[in-house]
Protein backbone atom coordinates (compact mmCIF):
# COMPACT_ATOMS: atom_id res chain seq x y z
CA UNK A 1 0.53 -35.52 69.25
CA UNK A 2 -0.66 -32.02 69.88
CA UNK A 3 2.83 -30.76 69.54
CA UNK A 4 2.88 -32.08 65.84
CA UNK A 5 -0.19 -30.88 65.25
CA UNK A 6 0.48 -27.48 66.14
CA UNK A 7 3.96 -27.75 63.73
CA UNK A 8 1.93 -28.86 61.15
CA UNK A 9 -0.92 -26.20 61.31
CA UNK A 10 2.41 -24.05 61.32
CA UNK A 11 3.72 -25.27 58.11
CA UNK A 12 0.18 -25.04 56.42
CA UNK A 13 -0.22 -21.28 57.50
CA UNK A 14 3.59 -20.38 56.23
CA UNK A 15 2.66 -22.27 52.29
CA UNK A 16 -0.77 -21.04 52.19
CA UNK A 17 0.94 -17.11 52.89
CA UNK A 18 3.80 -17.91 50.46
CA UNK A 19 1.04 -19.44 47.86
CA UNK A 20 -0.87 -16.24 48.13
CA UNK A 21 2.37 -14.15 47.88
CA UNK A 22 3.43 -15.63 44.14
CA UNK A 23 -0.49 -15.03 43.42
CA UNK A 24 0.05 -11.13 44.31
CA UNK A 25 2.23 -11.13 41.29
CA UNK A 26 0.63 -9.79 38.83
CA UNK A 27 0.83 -9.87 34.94
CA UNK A 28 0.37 -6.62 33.22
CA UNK A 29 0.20 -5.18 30.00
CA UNK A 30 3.46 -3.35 29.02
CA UNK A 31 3.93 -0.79 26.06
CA UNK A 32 7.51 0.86 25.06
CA UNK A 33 8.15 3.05 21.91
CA UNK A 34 9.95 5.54 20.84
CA UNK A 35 13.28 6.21 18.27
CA UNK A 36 15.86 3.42 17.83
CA UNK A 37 17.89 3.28 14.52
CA UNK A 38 17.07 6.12 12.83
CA UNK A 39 14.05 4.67 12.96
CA UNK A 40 11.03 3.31 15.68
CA UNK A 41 10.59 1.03 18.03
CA UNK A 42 7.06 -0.45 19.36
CA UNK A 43 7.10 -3.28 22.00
CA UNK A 44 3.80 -4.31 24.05
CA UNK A 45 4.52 -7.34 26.41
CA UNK A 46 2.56 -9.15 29.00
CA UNK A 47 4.73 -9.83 32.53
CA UNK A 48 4.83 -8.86 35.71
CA UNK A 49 8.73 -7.66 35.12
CA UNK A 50 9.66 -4.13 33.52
CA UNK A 51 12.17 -5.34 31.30
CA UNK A 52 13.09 -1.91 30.22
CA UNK A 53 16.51 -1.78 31.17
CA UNK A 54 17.51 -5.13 29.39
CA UNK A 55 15.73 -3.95 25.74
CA UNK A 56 17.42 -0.58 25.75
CA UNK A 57 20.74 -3.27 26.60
CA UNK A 58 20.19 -5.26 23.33
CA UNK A 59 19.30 -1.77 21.75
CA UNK A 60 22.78 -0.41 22.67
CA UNK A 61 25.05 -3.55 21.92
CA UNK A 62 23.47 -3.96 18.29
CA UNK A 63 23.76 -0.22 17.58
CA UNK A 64 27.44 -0.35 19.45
CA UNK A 65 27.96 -3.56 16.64
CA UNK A 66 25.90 -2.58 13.68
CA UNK A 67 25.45 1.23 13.24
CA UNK A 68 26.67 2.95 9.82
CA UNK A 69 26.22 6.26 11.90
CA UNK A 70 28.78 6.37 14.46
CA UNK A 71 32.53 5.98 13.97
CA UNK A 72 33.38 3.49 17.22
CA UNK A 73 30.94 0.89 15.80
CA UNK A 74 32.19 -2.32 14.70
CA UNK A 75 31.04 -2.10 11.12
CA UNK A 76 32.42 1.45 10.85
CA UNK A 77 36.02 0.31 11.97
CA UNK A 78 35.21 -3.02 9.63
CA UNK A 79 34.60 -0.61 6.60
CA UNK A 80 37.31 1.59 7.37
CA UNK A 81 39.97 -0.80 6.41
CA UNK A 82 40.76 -3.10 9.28
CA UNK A 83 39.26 -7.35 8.60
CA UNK A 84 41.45 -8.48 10.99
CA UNK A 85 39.30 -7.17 13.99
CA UNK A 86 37.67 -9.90 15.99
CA UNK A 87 33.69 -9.03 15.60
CA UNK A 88 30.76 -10.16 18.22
CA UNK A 89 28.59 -12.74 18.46
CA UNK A 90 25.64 -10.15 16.72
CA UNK A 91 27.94 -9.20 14.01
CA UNK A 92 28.65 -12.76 13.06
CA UNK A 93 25.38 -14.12 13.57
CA UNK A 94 23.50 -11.19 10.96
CA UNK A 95 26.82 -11.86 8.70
CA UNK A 96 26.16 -15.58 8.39
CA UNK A 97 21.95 -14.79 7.88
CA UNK A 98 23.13 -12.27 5.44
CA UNK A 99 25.49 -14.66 3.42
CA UNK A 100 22.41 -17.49 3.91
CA UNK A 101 19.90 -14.83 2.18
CA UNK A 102 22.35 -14.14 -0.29
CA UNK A 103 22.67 -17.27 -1.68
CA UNK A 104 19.38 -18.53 -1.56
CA UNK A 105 17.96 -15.39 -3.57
CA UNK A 106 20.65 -15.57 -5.89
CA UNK A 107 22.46 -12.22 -5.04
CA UNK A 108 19.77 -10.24 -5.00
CA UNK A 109 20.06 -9.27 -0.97
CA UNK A 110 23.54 -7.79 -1.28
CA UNK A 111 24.75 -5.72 2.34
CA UNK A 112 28.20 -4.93 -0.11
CA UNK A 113 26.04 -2.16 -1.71
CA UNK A 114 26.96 0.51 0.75
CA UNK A 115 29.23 2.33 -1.99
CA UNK A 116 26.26 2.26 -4.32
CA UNK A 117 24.02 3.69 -2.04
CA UNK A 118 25.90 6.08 -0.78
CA UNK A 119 26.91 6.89 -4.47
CA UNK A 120 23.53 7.25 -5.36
CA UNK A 121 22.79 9.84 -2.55
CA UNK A 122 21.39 7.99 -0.26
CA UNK A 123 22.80 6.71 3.51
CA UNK A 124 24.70 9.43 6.00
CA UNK A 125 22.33 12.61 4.98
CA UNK A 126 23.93 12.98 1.18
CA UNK A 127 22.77 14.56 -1.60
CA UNK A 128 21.03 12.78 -4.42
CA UNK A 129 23.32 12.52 -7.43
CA UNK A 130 22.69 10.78 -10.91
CA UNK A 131 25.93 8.44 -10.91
CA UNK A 132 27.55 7.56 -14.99
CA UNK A 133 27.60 4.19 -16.49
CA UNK A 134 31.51 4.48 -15.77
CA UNK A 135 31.07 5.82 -11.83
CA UNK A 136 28.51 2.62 -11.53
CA UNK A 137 30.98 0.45 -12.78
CA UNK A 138 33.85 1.50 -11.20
CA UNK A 139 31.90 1.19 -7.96
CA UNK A 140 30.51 -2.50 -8.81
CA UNK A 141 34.41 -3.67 -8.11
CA UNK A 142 33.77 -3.28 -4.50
CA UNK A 143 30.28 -5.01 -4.02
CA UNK A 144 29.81 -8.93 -3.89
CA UNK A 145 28.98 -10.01 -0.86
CA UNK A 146 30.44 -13.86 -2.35
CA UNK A 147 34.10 -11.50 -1.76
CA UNK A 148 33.77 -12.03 1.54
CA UNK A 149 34.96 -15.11 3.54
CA UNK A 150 33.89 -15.65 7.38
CA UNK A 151 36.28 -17.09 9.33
CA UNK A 152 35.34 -17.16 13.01
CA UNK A 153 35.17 -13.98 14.45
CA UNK A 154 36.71 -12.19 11.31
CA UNK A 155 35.36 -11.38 8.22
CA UNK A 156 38.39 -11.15 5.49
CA UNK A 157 37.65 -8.83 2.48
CA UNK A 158 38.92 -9.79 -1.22
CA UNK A 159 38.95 -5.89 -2.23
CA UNK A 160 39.72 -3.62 0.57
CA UNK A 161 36.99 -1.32 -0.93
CA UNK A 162 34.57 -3.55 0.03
CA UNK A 163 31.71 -1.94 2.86
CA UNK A 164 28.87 -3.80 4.86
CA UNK A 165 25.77 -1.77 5.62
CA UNK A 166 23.12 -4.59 7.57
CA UNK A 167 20.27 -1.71 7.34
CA UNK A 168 18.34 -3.77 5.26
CA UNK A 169 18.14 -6.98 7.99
CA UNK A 170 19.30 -5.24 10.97
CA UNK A 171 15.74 -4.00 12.38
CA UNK A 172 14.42 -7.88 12.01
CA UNK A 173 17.36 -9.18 13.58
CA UNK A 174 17.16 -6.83 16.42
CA UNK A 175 13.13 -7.99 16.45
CA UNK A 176 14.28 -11.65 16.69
CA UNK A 177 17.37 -11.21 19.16
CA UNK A 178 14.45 -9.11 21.66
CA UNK A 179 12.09 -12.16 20.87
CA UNK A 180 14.63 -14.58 22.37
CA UNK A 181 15.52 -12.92 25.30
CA UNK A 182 11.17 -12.41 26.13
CA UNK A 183 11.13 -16.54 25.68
CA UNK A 184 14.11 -16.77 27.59
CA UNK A 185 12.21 -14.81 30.29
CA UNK A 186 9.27 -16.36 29.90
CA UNK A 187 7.57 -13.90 28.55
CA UNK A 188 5.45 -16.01 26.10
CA UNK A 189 3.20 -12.84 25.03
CA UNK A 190 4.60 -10.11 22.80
CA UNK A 191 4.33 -8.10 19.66
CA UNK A 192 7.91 -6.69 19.03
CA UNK A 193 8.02 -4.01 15.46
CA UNK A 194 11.08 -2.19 14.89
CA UNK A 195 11.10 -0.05 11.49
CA UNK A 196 7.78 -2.10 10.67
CA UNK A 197 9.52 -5.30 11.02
CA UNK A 198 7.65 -7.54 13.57
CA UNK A 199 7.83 -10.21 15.81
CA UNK A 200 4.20 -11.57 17.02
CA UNK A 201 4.19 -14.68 20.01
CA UNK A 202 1.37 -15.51 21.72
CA UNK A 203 -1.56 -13.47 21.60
CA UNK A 204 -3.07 -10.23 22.81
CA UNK A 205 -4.36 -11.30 25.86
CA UNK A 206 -6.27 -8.22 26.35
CA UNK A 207 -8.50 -9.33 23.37
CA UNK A 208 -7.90 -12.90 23.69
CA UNK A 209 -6.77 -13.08 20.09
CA UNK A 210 -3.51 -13.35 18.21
CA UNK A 211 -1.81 -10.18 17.15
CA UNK A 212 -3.45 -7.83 13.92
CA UNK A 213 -1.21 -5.69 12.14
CA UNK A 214 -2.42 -3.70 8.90
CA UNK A 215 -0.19 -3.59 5.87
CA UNK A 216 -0.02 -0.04 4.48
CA UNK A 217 -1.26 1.65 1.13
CA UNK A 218 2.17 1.69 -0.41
CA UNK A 219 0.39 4.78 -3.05
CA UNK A 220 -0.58 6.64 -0.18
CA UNK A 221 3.01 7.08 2.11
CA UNK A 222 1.58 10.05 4.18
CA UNK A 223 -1.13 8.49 5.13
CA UNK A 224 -2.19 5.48 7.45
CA UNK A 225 -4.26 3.57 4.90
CA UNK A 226 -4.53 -0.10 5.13
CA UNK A 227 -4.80 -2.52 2.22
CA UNK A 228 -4.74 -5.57 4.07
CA UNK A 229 -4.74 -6.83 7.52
CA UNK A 230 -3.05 -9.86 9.09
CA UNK A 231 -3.11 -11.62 12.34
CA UNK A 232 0.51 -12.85 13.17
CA UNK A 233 0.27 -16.95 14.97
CA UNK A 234 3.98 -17.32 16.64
CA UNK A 235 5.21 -15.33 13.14
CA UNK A 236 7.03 -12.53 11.72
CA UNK A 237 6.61 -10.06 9.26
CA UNK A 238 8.44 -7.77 7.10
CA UNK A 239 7.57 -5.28 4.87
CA UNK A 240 9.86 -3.82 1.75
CA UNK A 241 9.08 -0.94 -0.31
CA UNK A 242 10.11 2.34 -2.57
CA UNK A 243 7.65 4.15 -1.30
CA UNK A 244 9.26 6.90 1.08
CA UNK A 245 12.69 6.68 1.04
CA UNK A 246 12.87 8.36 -2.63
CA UNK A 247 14.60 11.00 -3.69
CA UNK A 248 14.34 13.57 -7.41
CA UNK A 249 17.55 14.06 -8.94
CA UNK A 250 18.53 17.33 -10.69
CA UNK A 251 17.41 16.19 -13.99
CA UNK A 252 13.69 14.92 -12.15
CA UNK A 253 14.89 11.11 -12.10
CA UNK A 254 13.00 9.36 -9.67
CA UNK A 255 15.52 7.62 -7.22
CA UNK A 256 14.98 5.51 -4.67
CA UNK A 257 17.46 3.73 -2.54
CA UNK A 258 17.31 0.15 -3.37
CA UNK A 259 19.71 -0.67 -5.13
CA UNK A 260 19.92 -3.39 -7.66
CA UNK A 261 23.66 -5.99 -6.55
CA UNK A 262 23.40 -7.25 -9.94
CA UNK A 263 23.45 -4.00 -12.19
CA UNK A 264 24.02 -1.41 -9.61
CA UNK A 265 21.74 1.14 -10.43
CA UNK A 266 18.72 2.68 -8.56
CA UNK A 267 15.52 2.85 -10.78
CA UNK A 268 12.07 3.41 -10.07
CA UNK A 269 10.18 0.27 -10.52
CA UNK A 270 6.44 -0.75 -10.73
CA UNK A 271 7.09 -2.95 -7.79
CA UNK A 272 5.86 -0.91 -4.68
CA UNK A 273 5.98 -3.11 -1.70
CA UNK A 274 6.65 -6.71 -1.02
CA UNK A 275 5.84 -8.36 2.34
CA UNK A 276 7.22 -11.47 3.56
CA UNK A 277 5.78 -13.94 6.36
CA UNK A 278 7.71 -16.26 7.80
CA UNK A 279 9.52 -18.02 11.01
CA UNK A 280 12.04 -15.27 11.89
CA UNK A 281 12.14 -11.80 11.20
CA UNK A 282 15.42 -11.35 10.29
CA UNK A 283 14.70 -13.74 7.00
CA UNK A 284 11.65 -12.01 6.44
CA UNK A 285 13.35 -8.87 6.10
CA UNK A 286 16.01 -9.92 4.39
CA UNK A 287 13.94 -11.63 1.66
CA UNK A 288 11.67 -8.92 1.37
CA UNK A 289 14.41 -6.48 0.40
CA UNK A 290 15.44 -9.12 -2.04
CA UNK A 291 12.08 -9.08 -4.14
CA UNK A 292 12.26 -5.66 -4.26
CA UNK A 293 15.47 -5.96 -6.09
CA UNK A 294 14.21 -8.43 -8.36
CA UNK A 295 11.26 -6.70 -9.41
CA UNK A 296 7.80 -8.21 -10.44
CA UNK A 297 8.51 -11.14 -12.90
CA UNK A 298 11.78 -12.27 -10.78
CA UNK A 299 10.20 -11.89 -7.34
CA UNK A 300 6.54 -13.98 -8.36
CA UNK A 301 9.16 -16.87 -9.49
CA UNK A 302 11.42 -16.75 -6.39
CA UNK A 303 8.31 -16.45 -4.00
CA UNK A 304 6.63 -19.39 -6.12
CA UNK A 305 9.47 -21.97 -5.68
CA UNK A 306 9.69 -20.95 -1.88
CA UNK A 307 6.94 -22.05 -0.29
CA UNK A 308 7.55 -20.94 3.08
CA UNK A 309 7.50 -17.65 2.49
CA UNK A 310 4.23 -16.35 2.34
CA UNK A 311 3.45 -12.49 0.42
CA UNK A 312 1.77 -9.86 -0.78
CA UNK A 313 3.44 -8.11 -3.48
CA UNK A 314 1.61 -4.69 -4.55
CA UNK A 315 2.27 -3.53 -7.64
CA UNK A 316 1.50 -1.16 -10.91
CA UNK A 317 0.36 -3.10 -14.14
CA UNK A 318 -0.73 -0.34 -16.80
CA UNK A 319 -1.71 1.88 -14.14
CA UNK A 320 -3.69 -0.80 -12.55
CA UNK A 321 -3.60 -1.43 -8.80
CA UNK A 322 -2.56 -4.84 -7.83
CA UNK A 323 -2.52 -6.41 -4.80
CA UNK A 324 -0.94 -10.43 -5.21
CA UNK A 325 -1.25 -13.00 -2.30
CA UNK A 326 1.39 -15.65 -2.84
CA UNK A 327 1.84 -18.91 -0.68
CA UNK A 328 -1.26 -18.77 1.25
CA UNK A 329 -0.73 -15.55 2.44
């Protein structure tokens, strides 16, 4: 009896060490940033696992996939000619999302304008240029992204003049495919932006409240002025606008780089930003570039019969500042 006694107080001393060893393991607040994209990057995370090398993984593999900006990337060789390449599992995944966008806001989220872009100076460091009517339609041949047919790992082209440039959903995709692997991990507490395109889970634990993000001034684009704040429950958000990445043609056109799919030209528009809430950030950023295609009148009606999508849509009305909730935003 006093031998299994003794075993037992044995056993009880061994689980109550390896019970205090799994509580030594401590959860900790983690914060990475820094460039990504031609962009940013801002990831805090609570876990008591650097997970550094895995993000700057998925960083590499999406660039390796998705970048206009190097010539070994999959979308470069894709562009250059050759359809018949088999494409990864990202590349596929952001092409089907893409196609899904496409259709639902009826063309407006086109990743075929790469030629128009370009054309209109913007993309790969050109200079701005004022395109004709006859250079805009020449260059319409090549965009549509309903030209395009996904067949397994290939994506066939109808014109061979036909580019893909996933800019416009490629920093929310990357946002969702980092959220997946934290959940995966069980990481259950993150706040993931990339470009300004953000993943929130959980909450801050630090503050014991869910994640607060500030929507910017989209009149004021060198400063950090905040129009509205939100707090993100298990959401993401996306944000849209013309006001930075514009350009002043020769002739003092105002430019700015998105580009209408429907007429093909790049016009200044009284539509400033457009931010979209909703389950994944990929869709979210993908919609948001849509409204801002669509302008004021077309984006209120598409946001109206889509209730899941909730906005804020900031815009000029005779030099009036307006700032629109939509959708219980």
């Amino acid at each position: 009896m006093k031998k299994i006694s003794g075993l037992f107080f044995a056993v009880m001393l061994l689980t109550t060490f390896c019970f205090s060893c799994k509580q030594a393991v401590k959860v900790t607040k983690k914060t990475l940033n820094g460039p990504v994209f031609g962009s940013y990057y801002s990831i805090i995370y609570f876990s008591s696992s650097d997970m550094t090398p895995q993000i700057d993984s998925i960083f590499k593999a999406i660039d390796k996939s998705l970048s206009t900006y190097r010539n070994d990337s999959e979308i470069a060789i894709w562009n250059s000619g050759n359809d018949t390449i088999n494409l990864s599992d990202n590349f596929i995944q952001i092409a089907n999302l893409a196609s899904k966008i496409h259709k639902e806001s009826d063309g407006y989220f086109d990743p075929t304008v790469k030629t128009l872009v370009e054309g209109w100076g913007f993309g790969n460091g050109k200079p701005t240029n004022l395109l004709s009517d006859t250079e805009v339609t020449a260059l319409m041949k090549s965009v549509g992204f309903d030209k395009l047919k996904i067949k397994e790992r290939q994506i066939l082209k109808e014109n061979k003049e036909i580019q893909l440039d996933f800019n416009s959903i490629a920093p929310g995709f990357t946002s969702d495919v980092l959220a997946n692997f934290f959940l995966s991990k069980n990481i259950k507490n993150f706040m993931i932006d990339i470009g300004g395109e953000i993943v929130a889970h959980g909450q801050n634990t630090e503050s014991k409240s869910f994640w607060r993000v500030g929507i910017d001034n989209p009149t004021k684009p060198n400063e950090r002025d905040v129009v509205q704040a939100i707090s993100l429950e298990n959401e993401s958000l996306a944000v849209s606008g013309n006001y930075r990445k514009t350009k002043v043609d020769s002739l003092g056109n105002r430019i700015v780089h998105t580009v209408n799919p429907k007429t093909g030209y790049a016009q200044s528009s009284n539509l400033l930003s457009v931010t979209i809430v909703t389950d994944t950030c990929a869709l979210a950023d993908g919609y948001a570039t849509s409204c801002m295609a669509m302008g004021v009148t077309k984006c209120k009606e598409f946001l109206t019969k889509n209730k899941k999508l909730k906005a804020l849509m900031i815009y000029e009305d005779d030099n009036e500042f307006i700032i629109e909730k939509i959708n219980n935003f």
